[in-house]
Protein backbone atom coordinates (compact mmCIF):
# COMPACT_ATOMS: atom_id res chain seq x y z
CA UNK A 1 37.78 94.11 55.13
CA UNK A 2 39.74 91.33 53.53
CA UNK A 3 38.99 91.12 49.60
CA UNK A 4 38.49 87.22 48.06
CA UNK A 5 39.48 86.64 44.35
CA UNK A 6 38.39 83.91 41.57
CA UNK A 7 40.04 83.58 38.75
CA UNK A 8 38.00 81.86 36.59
CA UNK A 9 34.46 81.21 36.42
CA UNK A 10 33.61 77.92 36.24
CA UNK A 11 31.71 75.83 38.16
CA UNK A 12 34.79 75.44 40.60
CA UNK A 13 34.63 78.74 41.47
CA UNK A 14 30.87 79.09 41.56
CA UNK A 15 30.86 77.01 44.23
CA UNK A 16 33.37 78.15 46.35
CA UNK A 17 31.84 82.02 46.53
CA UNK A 18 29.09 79.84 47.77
CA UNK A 19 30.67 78.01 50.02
CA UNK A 20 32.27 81.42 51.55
CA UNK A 21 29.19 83.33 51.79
CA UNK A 22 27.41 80.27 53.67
CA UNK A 23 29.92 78.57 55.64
CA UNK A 24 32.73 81.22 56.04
CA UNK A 25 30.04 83.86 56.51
CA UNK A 26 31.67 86.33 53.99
CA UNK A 27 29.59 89.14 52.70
CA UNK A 28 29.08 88.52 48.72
CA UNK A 29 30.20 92.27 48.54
CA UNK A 30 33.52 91.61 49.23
CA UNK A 31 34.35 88.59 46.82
CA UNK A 32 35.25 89.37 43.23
CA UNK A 33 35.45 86.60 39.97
CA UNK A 34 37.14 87.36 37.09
CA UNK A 35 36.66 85.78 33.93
CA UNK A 36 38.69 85.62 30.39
CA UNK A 37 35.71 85.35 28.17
CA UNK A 38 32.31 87.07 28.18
CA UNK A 39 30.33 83.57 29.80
CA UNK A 40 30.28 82.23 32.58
CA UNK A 41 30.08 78.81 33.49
CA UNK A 42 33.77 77.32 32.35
CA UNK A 43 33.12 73.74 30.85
CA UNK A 44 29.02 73.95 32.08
CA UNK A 45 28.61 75.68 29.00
CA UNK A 46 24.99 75.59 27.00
CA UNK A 47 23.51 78.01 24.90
CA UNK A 48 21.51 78.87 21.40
CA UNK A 49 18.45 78.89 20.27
CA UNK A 50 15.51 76.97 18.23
CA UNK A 51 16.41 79.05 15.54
CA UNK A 52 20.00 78.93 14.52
CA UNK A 53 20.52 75.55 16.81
CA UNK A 54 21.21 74.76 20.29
CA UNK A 55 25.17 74.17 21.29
CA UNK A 56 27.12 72.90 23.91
CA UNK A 57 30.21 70.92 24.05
CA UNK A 58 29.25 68.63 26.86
CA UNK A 59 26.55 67.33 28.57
CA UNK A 60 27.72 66.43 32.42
CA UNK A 61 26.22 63.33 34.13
CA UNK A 62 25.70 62.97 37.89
CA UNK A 63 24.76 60.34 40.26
CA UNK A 64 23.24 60.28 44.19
CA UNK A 65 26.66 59.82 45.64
CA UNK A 66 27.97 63.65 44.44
CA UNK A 67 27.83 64.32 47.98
CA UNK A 68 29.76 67.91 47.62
CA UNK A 69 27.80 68.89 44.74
CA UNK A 70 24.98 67.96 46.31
CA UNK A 71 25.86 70.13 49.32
CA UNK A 72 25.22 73.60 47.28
CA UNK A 73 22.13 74.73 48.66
CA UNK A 74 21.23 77.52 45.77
CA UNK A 75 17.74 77.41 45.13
CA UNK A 76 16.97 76.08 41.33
CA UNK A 77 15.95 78.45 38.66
CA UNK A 78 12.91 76.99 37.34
CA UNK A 79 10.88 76.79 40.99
CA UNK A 80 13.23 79.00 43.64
CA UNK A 81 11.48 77.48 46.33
CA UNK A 82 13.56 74.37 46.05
CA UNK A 83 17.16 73.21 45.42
CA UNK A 84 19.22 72.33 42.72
CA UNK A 85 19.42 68.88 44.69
CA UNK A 86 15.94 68.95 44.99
CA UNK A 87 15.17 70.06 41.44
CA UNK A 88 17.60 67.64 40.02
CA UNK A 89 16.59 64.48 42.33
CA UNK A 90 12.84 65.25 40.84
CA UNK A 91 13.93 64.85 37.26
CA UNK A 92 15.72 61.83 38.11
CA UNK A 93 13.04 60.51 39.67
CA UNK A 94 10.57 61.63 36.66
CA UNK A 95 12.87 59.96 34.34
CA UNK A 96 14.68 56.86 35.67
CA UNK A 97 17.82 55.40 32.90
CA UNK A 98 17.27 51.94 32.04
CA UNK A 99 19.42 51.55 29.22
CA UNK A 100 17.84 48.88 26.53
CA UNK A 101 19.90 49.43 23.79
CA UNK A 102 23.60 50.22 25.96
CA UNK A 103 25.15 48.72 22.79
CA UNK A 104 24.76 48.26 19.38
CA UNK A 105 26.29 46.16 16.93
CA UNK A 106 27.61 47.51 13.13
CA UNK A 107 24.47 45.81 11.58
CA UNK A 108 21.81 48.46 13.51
CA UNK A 109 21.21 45.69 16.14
CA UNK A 110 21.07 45.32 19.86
CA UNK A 111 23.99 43.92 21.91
CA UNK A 112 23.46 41.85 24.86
CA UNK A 113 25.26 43.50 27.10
CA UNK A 114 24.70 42.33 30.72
CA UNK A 115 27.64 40.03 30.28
CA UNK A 116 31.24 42.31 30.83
CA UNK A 117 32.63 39.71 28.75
CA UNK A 118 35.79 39.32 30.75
CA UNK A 119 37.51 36.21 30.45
CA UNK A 120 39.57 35.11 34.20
CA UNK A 121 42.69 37.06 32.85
CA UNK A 122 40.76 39.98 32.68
CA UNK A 123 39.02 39.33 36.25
CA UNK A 124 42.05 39.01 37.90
CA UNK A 125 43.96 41.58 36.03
CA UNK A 126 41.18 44.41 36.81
CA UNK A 127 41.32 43.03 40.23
CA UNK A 128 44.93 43.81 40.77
CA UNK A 129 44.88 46.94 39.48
CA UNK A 130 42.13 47.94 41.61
CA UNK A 131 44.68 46.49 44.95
CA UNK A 132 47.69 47.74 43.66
CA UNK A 133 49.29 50.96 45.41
CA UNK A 134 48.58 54.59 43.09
CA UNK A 135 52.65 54.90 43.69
CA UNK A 136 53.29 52.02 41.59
CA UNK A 137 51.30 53.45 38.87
CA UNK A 138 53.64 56.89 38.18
CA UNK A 139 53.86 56.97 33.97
CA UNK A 140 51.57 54.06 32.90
CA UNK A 141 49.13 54.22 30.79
CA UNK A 142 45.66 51.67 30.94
CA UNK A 143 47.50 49.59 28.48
CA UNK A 144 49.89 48.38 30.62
CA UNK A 145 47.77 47.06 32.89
CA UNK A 146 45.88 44.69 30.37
CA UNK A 147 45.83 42.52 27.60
CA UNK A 148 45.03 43.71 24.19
CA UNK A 149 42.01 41.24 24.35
CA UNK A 150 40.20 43.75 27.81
CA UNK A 151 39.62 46.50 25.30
CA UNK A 152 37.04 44.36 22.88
CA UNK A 153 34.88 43.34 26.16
CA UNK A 154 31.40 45.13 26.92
CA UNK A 155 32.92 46.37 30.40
CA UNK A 156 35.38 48.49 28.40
CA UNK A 157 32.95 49.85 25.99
CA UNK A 158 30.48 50.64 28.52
CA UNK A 159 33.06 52.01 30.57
CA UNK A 160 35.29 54.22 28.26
CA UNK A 161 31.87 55.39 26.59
CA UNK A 162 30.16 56.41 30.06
CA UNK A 163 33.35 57.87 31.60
CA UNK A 164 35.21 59.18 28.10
CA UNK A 165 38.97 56.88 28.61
CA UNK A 166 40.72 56.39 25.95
CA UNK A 167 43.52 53.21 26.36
CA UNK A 168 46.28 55.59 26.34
CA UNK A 169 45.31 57.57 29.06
CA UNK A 170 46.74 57.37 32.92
CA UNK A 171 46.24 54.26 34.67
CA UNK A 172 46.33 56.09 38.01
CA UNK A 173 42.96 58.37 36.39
CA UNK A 174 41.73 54.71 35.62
CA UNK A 175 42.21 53.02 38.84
CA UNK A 176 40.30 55.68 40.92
CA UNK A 177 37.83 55.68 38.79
CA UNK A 178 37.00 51.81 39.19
CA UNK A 179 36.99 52.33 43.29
CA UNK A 180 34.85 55.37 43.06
CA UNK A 181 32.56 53.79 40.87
CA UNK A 182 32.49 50.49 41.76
CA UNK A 183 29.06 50.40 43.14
CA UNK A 184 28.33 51.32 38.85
CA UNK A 185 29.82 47.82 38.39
CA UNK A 186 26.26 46.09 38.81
CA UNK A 187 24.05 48.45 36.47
CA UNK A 188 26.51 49.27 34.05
CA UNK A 189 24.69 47.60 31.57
CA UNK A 190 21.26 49.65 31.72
CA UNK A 191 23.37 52.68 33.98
CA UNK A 192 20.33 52.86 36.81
CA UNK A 193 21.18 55.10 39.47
CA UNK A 194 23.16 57.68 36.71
CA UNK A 195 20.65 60.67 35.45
CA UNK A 196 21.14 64.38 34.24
CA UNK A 197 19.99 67.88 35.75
CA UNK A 198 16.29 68.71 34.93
CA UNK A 199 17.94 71.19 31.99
CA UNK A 200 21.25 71.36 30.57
CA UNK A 201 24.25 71.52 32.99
CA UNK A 202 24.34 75.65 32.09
CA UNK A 203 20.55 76.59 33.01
CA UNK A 204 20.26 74.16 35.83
CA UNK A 205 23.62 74.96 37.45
CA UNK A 206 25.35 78.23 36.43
CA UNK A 207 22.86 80.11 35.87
CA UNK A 208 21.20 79.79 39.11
CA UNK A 209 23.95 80.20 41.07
CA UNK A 210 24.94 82.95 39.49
CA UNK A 211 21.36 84.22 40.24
CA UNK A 212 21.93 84.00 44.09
CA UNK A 213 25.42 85.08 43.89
CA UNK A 214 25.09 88.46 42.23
CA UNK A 215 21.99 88.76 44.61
CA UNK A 216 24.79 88.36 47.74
CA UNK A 217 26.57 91.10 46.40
CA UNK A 218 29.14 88.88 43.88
CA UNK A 219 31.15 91.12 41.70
CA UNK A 220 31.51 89.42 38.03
CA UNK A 221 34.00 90.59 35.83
CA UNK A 222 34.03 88.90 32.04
CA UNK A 223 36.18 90.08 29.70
CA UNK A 224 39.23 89.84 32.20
CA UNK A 225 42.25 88.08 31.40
CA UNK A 226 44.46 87.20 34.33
CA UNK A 227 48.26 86.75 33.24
CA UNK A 228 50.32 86.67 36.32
CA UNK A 229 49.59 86.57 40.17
CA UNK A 230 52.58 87.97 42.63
CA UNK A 231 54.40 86.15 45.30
CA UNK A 232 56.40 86.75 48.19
CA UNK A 233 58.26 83.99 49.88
CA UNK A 234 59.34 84.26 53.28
CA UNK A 235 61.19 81.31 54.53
CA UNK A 236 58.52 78.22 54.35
CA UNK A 237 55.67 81.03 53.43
CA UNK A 238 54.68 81.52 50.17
CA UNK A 239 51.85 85.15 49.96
CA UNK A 240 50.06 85.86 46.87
CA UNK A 241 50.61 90.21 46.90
CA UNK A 242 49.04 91.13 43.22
CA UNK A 243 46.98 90.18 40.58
CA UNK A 244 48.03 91.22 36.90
CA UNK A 245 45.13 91.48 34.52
CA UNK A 246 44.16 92.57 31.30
CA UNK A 247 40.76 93.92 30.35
CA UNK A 248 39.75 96.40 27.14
CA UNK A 249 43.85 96.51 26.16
CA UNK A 250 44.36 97.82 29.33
CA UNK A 251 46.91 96.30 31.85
CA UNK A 252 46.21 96.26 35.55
CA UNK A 253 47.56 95.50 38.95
CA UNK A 254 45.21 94.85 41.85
CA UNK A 255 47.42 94.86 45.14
CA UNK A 256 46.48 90.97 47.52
CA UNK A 257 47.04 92.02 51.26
CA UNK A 258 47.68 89.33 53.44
CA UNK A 259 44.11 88.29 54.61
CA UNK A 260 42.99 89.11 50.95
CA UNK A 261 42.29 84.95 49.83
CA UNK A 262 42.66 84.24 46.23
CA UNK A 263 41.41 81.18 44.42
CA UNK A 264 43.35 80.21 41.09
CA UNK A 265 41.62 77.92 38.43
CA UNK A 266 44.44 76.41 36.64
CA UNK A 267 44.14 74.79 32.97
CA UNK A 268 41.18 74.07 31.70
CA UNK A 269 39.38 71.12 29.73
CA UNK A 270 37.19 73.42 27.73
CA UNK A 271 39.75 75.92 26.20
CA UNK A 272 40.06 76.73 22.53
CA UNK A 273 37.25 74.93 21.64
CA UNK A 274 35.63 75.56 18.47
CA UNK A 275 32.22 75.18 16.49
CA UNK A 276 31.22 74.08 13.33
CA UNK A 277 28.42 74.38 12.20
CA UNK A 278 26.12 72.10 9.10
CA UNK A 279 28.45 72.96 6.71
CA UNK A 280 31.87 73.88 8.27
CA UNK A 281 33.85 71.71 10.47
CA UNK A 282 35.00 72.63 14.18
CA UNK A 283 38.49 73.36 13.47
CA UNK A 284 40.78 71.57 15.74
CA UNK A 285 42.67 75.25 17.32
CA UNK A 286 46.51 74.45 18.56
CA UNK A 287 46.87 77.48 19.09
CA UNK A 288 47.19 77.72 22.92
CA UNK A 289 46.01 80.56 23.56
CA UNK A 290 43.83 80.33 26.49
CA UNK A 291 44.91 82.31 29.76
CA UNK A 292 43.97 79.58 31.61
CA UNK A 293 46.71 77.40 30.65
CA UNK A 294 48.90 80.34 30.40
CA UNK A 295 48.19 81.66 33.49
CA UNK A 296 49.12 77.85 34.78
CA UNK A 297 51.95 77.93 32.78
CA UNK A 298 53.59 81.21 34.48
CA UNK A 299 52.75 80.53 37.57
CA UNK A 300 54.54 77.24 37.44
CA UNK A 301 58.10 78.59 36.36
CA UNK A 302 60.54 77.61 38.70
CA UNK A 303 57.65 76.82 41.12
CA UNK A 304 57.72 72.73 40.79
CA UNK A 305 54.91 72.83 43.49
CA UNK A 306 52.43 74.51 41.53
CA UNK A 307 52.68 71.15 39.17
CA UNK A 308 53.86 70.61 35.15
CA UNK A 309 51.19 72.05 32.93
CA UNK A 310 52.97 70.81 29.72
CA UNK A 311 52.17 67.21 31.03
CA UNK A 312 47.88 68.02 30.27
CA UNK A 313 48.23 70.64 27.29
CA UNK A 314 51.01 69.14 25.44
CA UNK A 315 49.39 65.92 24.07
CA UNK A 316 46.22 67.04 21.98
CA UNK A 317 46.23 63.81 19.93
CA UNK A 318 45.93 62.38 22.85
CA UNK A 319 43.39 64.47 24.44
CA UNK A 320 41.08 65.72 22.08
CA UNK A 321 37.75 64.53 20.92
CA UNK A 322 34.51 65.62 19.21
CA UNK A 323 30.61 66.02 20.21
CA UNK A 324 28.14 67.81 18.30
CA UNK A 325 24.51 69.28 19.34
CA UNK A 326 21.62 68.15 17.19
CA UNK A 327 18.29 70.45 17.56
CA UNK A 328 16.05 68.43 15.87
CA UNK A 329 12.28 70.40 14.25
CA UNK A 330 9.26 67.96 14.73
CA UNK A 331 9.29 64.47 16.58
CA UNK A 332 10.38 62.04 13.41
CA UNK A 333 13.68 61.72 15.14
CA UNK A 334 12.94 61.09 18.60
CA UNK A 335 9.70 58.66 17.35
CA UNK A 336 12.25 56.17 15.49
CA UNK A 337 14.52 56.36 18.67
CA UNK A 338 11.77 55.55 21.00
CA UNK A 339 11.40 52.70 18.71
CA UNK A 340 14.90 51.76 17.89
CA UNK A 341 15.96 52.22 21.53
CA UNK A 342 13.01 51.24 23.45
CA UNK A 343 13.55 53.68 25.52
CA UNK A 344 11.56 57.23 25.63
CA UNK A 345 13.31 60.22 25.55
CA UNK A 346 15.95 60.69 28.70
CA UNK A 347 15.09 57.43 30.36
CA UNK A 348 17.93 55.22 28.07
CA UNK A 349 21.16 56.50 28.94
CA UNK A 350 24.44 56.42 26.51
CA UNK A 351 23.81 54.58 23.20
CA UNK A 352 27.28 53.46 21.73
CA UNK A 353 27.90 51.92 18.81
CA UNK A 354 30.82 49.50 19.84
CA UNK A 355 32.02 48.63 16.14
CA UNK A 356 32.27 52.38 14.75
CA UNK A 357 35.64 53.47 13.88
CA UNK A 358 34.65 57.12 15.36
CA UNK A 359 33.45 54.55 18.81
CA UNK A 360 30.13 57.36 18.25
CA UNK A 361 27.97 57.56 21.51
CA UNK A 362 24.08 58.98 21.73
CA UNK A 363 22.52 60.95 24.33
CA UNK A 364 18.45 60.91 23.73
CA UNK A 365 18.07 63.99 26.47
CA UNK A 366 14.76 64.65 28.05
CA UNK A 367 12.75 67.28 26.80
CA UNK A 368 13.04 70.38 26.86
CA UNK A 369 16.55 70.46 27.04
CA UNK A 370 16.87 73.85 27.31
CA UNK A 371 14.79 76.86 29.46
CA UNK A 372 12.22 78.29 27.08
CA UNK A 373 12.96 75.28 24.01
CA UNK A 374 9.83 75.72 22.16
CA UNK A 375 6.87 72.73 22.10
CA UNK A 376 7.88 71.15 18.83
CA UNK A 377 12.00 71.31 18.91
CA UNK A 378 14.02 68.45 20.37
CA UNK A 379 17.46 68.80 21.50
CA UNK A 380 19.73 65.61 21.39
CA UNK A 381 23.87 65.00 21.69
CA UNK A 382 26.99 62.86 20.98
CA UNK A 383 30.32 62.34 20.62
CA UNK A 384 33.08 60.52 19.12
CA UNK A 385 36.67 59.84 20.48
CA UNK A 386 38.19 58.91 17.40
CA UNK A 387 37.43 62.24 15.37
CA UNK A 388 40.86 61.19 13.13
CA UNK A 389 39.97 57.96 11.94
CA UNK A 390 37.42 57.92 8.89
CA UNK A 391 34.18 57.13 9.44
CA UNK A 392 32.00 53.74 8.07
CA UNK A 393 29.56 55.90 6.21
CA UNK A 394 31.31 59.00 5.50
CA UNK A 395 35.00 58.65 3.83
CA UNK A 396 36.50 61.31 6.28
CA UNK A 397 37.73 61.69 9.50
CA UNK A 398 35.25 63.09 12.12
CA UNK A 399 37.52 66.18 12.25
CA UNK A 400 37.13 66.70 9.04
CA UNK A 401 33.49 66.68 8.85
CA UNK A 402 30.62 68.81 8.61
CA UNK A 403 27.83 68.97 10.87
CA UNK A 404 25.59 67.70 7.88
CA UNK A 405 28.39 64.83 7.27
CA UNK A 406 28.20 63.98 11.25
CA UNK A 407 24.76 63.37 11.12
CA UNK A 408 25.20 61.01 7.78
CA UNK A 409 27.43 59.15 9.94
CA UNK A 410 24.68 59.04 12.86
CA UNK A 411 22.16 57.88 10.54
CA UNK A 412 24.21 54.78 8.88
CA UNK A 413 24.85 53.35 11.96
CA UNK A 414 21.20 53.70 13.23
CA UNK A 415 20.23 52.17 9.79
CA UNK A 416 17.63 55.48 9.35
CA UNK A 417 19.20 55.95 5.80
CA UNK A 418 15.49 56.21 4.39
CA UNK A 419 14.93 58.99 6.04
CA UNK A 420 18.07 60.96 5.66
CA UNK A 421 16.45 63.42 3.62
CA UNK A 422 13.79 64.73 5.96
CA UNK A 423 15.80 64.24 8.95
CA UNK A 424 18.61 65.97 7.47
CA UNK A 425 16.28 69.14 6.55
CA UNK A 426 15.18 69.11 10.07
CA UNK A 427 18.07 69.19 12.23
CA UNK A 428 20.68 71.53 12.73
CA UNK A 429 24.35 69.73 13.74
CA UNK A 430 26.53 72.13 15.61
CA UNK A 431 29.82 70.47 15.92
CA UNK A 432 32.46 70.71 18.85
CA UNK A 433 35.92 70.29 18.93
CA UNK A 434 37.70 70.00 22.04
CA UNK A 435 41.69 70.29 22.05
CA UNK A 436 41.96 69.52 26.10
CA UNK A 437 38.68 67.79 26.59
CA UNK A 438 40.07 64.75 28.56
CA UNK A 439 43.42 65.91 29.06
CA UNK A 440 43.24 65.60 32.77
CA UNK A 441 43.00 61.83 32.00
CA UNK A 442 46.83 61.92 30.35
CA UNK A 443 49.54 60.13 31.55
CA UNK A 444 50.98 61.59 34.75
CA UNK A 445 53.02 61.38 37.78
CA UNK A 446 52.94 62.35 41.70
CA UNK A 447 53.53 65.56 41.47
CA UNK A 448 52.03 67.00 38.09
CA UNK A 449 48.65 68.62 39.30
CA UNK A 450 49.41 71.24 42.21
CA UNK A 451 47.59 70.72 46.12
CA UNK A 452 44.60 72.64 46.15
CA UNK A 453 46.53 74.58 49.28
CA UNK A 454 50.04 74.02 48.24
CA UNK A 455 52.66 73.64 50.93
CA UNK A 456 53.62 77.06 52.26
CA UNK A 457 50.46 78.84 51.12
CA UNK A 458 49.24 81.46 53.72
CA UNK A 459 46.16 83.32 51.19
CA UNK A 460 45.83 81.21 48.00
CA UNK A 461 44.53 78.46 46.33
CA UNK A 462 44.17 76.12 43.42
CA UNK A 463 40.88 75.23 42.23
CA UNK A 464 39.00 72.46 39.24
CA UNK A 465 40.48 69.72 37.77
CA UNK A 466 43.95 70.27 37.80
CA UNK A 467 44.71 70.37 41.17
CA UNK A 468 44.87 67.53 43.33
CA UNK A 469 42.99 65.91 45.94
CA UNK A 470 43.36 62.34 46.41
CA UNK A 471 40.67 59.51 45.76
CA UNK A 472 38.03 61.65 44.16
CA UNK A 473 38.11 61.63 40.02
CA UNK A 474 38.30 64.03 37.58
CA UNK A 475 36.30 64.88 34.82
CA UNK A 476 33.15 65.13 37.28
CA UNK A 477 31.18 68.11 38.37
CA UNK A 478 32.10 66.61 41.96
CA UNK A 479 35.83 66.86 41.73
CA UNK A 480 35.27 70.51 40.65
CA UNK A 481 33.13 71.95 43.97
CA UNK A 482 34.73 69.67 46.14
CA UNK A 483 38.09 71.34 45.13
CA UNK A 484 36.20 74.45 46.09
CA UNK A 485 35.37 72.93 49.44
CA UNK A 486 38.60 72.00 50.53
CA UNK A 487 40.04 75.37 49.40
CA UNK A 488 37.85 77.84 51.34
CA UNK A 489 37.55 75.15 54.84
CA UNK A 490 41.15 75.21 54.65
CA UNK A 491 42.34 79.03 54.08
CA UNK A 492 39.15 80.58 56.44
CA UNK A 493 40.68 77.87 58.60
CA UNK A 494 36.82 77.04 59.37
CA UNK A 495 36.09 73.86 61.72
CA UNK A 496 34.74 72.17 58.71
CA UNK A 497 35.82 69.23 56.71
CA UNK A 498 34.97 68.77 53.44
CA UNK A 499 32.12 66.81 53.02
CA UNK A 500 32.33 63.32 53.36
CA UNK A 501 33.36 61.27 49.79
CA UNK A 502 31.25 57.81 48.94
CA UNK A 503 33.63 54.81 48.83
CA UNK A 504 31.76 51.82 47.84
CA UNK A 505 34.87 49.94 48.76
CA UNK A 506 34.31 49.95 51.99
CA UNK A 507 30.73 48.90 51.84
CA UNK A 508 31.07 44.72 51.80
CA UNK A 509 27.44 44.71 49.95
CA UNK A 510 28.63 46.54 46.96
CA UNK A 511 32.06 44.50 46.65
CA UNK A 512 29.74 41.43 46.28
CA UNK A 513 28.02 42.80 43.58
CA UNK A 514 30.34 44.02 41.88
CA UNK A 515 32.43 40.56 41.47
CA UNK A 516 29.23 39.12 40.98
CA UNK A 517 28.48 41.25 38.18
CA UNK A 518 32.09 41.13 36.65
CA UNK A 519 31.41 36.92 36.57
CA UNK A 520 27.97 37.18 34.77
């Protein structure tokens, strides 16, 4: 019986064991994931307790047009007799976003932000970029594309905030994001039609997935480090023959026969992260140590097809950024949100305050947050993309801070200062730093980020956000399984295509609104 490999376990991989159980009709008995650390999950990570604090370092964001995520059919953990569509739909439903406070100013008040603030330069300018061919775009950054002026309007600070760009980042990334979004263009003000999974992205995804999986017969193997994998080329044909691993100090070799399949997650936008807690910092880690990137990088000596990993892990001052957790005892918090916001608890979207040097953004989640978060305990979460510039209300960077000092900062800008002191005794800040969090956004050319099939491949595959597939963006759940997708349709050689992607560009309704919107 042929054998079928992930390395990796995020949600990349998750999905395609799925998808070859279901559509290649492979028995769950013969497919095996390996995985560096000891949980799963990859960058759907989310765990804790009421205790000691809840901690994650992101909080993903979906929308009705993740039409391959939306294609997993695992039934959801918290009622089995429906979907993680269906499950996630109902809590969308249950609490709509209507954003009233999108923006807020430096003096604790609300921006008017239905207006992107875009002068004609700026129309036409976004416009062009939006026409212009992805070739011409090899090595520039979002800066070249506009004025210095674009980066002060609304549209950019809604944008950046919703999306996490940073001006310096690849206007190819930024392009496809504006024609895969652009039916947001009309509601990015109050972000209708964006929502969250019922619980955190770890409960309401991984963890039922990996439910059914190991139920199918899904070997999981944590603790496994994979260093190497072994080719043979012959002529045009390129075979993946072995997988080198290490696991307990012990080095192994597992032998890849020719209808064995093997699915390679390279790099990684979670790696070396590191917590804080309310009185350390999360220590920035440089380190590179994570076999995901390491894996990427041997794999890509003298292998130009497999893609240039030193273009996404060698810039982390240009890719890194902070969020912390905030579990929160009693409802003081979430009562002088309701009120600030005017918006209950996970019905407001993104809060961001557009004039703090950190550029700090809110998430008011709905409640619970987390499977089995006690009556009484809120869970809450932000982030900052300037952790190395000093705050307004704390004289330190966000790097530098503690989770205490984070929320200090939080609490300035929300103009709460009279009630530091209580809400400072009830809240536990777990801080996150991220070396790689939006490297996959760096500046890049044709050629950097491997085919999920490369050319030549007869058994393997790459797999998450560092492989490429055009049109869809990264930095989404939905880039992730469709990878998957595309991978296991294309080395089963099933009959399948990959579900189909949403372009609002070719739906003449949503072009109207969207240049109506960008004129208001």
């Amino acid at each position: 019986m042929s054998q079928y490999y992930f390395v990796g376990s995020g949600i990349a991989s998750l999905a395609g064991a799925a998808f070859l159980i279901r559509d290649g009709h492979v028995s769950g008995n013969d497919i095996t994931v390996f995985e560096e650390s000891q949980e799963l999950g990859g960058a759907l990570d989310a765990h804790g307790n009421a205790t000691f604090g809840y901690f994650m370092a992101g909080s993903r964001m979906f929308e009705a047009k993740y039409n391959a995520t939306w294609d997993l059919f695992i039934p959801s953990t918290s009622d089995p007799t429906i979907s993680i569509k269906q499950e996630t739909f109902q809590a969308a439903a249950h609490d709509p976003w209507h954003a009233n406070a999108r923006l807020v100013n430096r003096d604790g008040s609300i921006a008017p932000a239905r207006s992107m603030g875009f002068s004609e330069r700026e129309r036409i300018q976004l416009i062009e970029l939006v026409a212009r061919p992805e070739s011409s775009l090899d090595g520039k950054r979002v800066t070249d594309c506009f004025d210095p002026e674009f980066f002060e309007t609304n549209f950019w600070f809604e944008w950046c905030s919703l999306f996490a760009f940073e001006p310096w980042h690849s206007a190819i990334e930024f392009r496809r994001y504006l024609r895969r979004f652009i039916h947001r263009f009309s509601t990015i003000d109050t972000q209708e039609g964006v929502f969250r999974s019922k619980y955190n992205q770890y409960d309401s995804m991984v963890a039922p997935i990996h439910r059914w999986l190991v139920a199918k017969g899904v070997a999981f193997q944590t603790g496994t480090r994979v260093t190497n994998i072994g080719f043979a080329d012959d002529g045009d044909a390129t075979t993946a023959q072995a997988i080198h691993c290490e696991r307990e100090g012990s080095a192994r070799e597992i032998p890849v026969h020719r209808l064995d399949r093997v699915f390679i997650t390279n790099g990684s936008m979670t790696a070396d992260k590191s917590f804080g807690d309310m009185g350390t910092r999360a220590e920035l880690d440089r380190t590179g140590g994570s076999g995901a990137w390491q894996l990427w990088k041997t794999l890509a000596q003298d292998r130009p097809e497999f893609g240039h990993p030193d273009v996404f892990d060698g810039h982390i001052e240009e890719s890194s950024w902070e969020s912390f957790t905030v579990t929160t005892q009693g409802p003081l918090f979430l009562q002088l949100m309701t009120h600030f916001s005017g918006n209950e608890p996970g019905k407001g979207g993104l809060i961001t305050f557009k004039e703090s040097k950190w550029l700090l953004t809110l998430s008011m989640l709905a409640q619970p947050f987390f499977e089995g978060q006690p009556e009484g305990v809120a869970v809450w979460w932000g982030y900052g993309l300037f952790p190395n510039r000093k705050g307004d209300y704390v004289n330190k960077t966000m790097a530098e801070c503690t989770g205490a000092e984070i929320l200090e900062e939080v609490l300035g800008h929300l103009h709460f200062t009279a009630h530091t002191s209580a809400l400072t005794a009830a809240s536990t800040v777990i801080p996150c730093m991220m070396p790689y969090i939006t490297s996959q956004f760096l500046v890049r050319e044709a050629g950097d980020r491997p085919q999920v099939v490369p050319k030549g491949s007869t058994n393997f595959a790459f797999l998450g956000q560092y492989c490429e597939h055009p049109d869809d963006v990264v930095f989404t759940v939905e880039y992730s399984v469709r990878s998957a997708q595309i991978a296991v349709d294309t080395l089963l050689r099933l009959p399948l295509r990959p579900t189909p992607m949403y372009k609002g560009l070719h739906d003449p309704r949503v072009i109207i609104e969207a240049l109506e919107a960008m004129h208001r």
